[in-house]
PDB file of N, CA and C in Angstrom:
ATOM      1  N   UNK A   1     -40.066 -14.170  11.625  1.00  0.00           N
ATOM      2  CA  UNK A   1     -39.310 -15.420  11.785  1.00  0.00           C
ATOM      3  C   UNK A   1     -38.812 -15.902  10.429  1.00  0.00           C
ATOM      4  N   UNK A   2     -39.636 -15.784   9.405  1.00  0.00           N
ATOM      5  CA  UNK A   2     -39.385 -15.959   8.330  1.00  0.00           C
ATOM      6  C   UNK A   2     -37.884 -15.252   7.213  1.00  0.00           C
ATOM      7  N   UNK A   3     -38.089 -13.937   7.679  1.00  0.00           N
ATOM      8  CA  UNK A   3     -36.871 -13.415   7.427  1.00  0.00           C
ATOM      9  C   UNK A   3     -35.760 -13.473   8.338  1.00  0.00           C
ATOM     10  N   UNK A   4     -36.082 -14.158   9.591  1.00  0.00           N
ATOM     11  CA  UNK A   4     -34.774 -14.531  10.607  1.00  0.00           C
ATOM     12  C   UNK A   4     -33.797 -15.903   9.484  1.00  0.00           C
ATOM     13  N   UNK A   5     -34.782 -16.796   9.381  1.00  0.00           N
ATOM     14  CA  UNK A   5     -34.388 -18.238   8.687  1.00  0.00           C
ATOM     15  C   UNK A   5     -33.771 -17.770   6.894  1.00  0.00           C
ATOM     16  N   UNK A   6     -34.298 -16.702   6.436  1.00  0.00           N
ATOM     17  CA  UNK A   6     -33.684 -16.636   5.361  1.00  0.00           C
ATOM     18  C   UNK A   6     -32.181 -15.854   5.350  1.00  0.00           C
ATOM     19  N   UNK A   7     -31.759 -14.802   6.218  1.00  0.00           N
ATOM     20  CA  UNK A   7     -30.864 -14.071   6.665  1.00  0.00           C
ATOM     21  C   UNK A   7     -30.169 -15.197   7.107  1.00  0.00           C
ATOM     22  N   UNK A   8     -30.649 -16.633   7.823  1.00  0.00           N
ATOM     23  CA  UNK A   8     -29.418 -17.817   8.496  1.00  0.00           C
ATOM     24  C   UNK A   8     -28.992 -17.924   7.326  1.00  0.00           C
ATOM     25  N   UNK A   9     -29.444 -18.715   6.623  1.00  0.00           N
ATOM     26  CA  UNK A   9     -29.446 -19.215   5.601  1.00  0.00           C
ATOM     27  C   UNK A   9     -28.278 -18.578   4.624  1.00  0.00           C
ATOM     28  N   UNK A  10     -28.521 -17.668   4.520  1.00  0.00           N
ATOM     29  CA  UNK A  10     -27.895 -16.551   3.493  1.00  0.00           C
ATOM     30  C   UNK A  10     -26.750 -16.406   4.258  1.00  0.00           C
ATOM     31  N   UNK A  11     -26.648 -16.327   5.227  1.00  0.00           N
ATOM     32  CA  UNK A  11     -25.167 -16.593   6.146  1.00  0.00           C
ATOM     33  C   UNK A  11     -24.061 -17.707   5.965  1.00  0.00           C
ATOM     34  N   UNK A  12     -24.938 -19.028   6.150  1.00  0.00           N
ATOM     35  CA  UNK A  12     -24.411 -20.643   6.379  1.00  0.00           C
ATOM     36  C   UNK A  12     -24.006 -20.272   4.679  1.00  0.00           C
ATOM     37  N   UNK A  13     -24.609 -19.860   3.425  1.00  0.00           N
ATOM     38  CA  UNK A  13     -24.452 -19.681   2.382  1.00  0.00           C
ATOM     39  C   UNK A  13     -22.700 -18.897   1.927  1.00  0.00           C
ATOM     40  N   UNK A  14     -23.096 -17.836   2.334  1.00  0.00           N
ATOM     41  CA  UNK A  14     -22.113 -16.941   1.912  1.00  0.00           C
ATOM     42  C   UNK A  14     -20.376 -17.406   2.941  1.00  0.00           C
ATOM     43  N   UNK A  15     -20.917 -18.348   3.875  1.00  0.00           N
ATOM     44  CA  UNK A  15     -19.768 -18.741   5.056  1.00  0.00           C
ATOM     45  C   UNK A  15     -19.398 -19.807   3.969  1.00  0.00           C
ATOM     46  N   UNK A  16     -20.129 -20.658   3.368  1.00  0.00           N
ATOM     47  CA  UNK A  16     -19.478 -21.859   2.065  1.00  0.00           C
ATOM     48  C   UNK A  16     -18.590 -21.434   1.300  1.00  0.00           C
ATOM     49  N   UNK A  17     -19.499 -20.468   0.393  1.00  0.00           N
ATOM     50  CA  UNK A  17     -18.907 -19.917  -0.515  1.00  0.00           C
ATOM     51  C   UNK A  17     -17.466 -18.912  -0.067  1.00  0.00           C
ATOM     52  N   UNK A  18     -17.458 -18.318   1.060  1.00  0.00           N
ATOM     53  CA  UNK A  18     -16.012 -18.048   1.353  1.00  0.00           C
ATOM     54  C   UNK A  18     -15.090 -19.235   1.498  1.00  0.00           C
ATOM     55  N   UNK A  19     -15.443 -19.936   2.498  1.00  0.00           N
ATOM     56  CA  UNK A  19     -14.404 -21.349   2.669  1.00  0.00           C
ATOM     57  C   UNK A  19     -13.584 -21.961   0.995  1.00  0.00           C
ATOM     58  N   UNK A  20     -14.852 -22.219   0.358  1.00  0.00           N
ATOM     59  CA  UNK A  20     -14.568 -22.634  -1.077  1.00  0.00           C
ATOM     60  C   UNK A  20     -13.403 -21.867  -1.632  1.00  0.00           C
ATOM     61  N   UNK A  21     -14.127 -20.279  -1.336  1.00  0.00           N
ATOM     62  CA  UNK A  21     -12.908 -19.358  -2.344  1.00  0.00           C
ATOM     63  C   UNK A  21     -11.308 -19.576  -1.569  1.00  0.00           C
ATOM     64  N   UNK A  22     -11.250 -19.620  -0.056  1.00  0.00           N
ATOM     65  CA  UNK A  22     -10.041 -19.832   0.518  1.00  0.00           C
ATOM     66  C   UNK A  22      -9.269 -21.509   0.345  1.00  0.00           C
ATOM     67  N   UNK A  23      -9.952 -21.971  -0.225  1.00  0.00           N
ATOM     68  CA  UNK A  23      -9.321 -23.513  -0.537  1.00  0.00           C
ATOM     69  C   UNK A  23      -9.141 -23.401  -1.665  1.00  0.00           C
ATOM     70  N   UNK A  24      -9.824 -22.642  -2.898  1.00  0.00           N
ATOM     71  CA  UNK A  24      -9.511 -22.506  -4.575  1.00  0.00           C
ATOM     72  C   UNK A  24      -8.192 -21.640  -4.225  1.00  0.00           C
ATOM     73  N   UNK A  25      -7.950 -20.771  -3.666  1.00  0.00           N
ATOM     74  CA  UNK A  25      -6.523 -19.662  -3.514  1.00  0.00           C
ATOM     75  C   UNK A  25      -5.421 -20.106  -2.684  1.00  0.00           C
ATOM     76  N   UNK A  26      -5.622 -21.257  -1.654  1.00  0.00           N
ATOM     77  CA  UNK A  26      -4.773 -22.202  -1.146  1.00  0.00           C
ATOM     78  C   UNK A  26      -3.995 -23.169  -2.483  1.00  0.00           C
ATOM     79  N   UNK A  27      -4.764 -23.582  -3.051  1.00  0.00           N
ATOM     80  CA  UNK A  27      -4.972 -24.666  -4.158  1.00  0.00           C
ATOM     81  C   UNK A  27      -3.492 -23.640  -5.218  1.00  0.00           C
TER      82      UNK A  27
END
């Protein structure tokens, strides 16, 4: 379970950090 919640995590993470990069290259 523990590595279920860190794999979310690391998801919701890397889903930010894309959004971010597509609004810095919009920008």
């Amino acid at each position: 379970e523990y590595g279920s919640k860190s794999k979310h995590e690391l998801t919701i993470v890397t889903g930010i950090a894309q959004e971010m990069a597509s609004v810095s290259k919009g920008i």
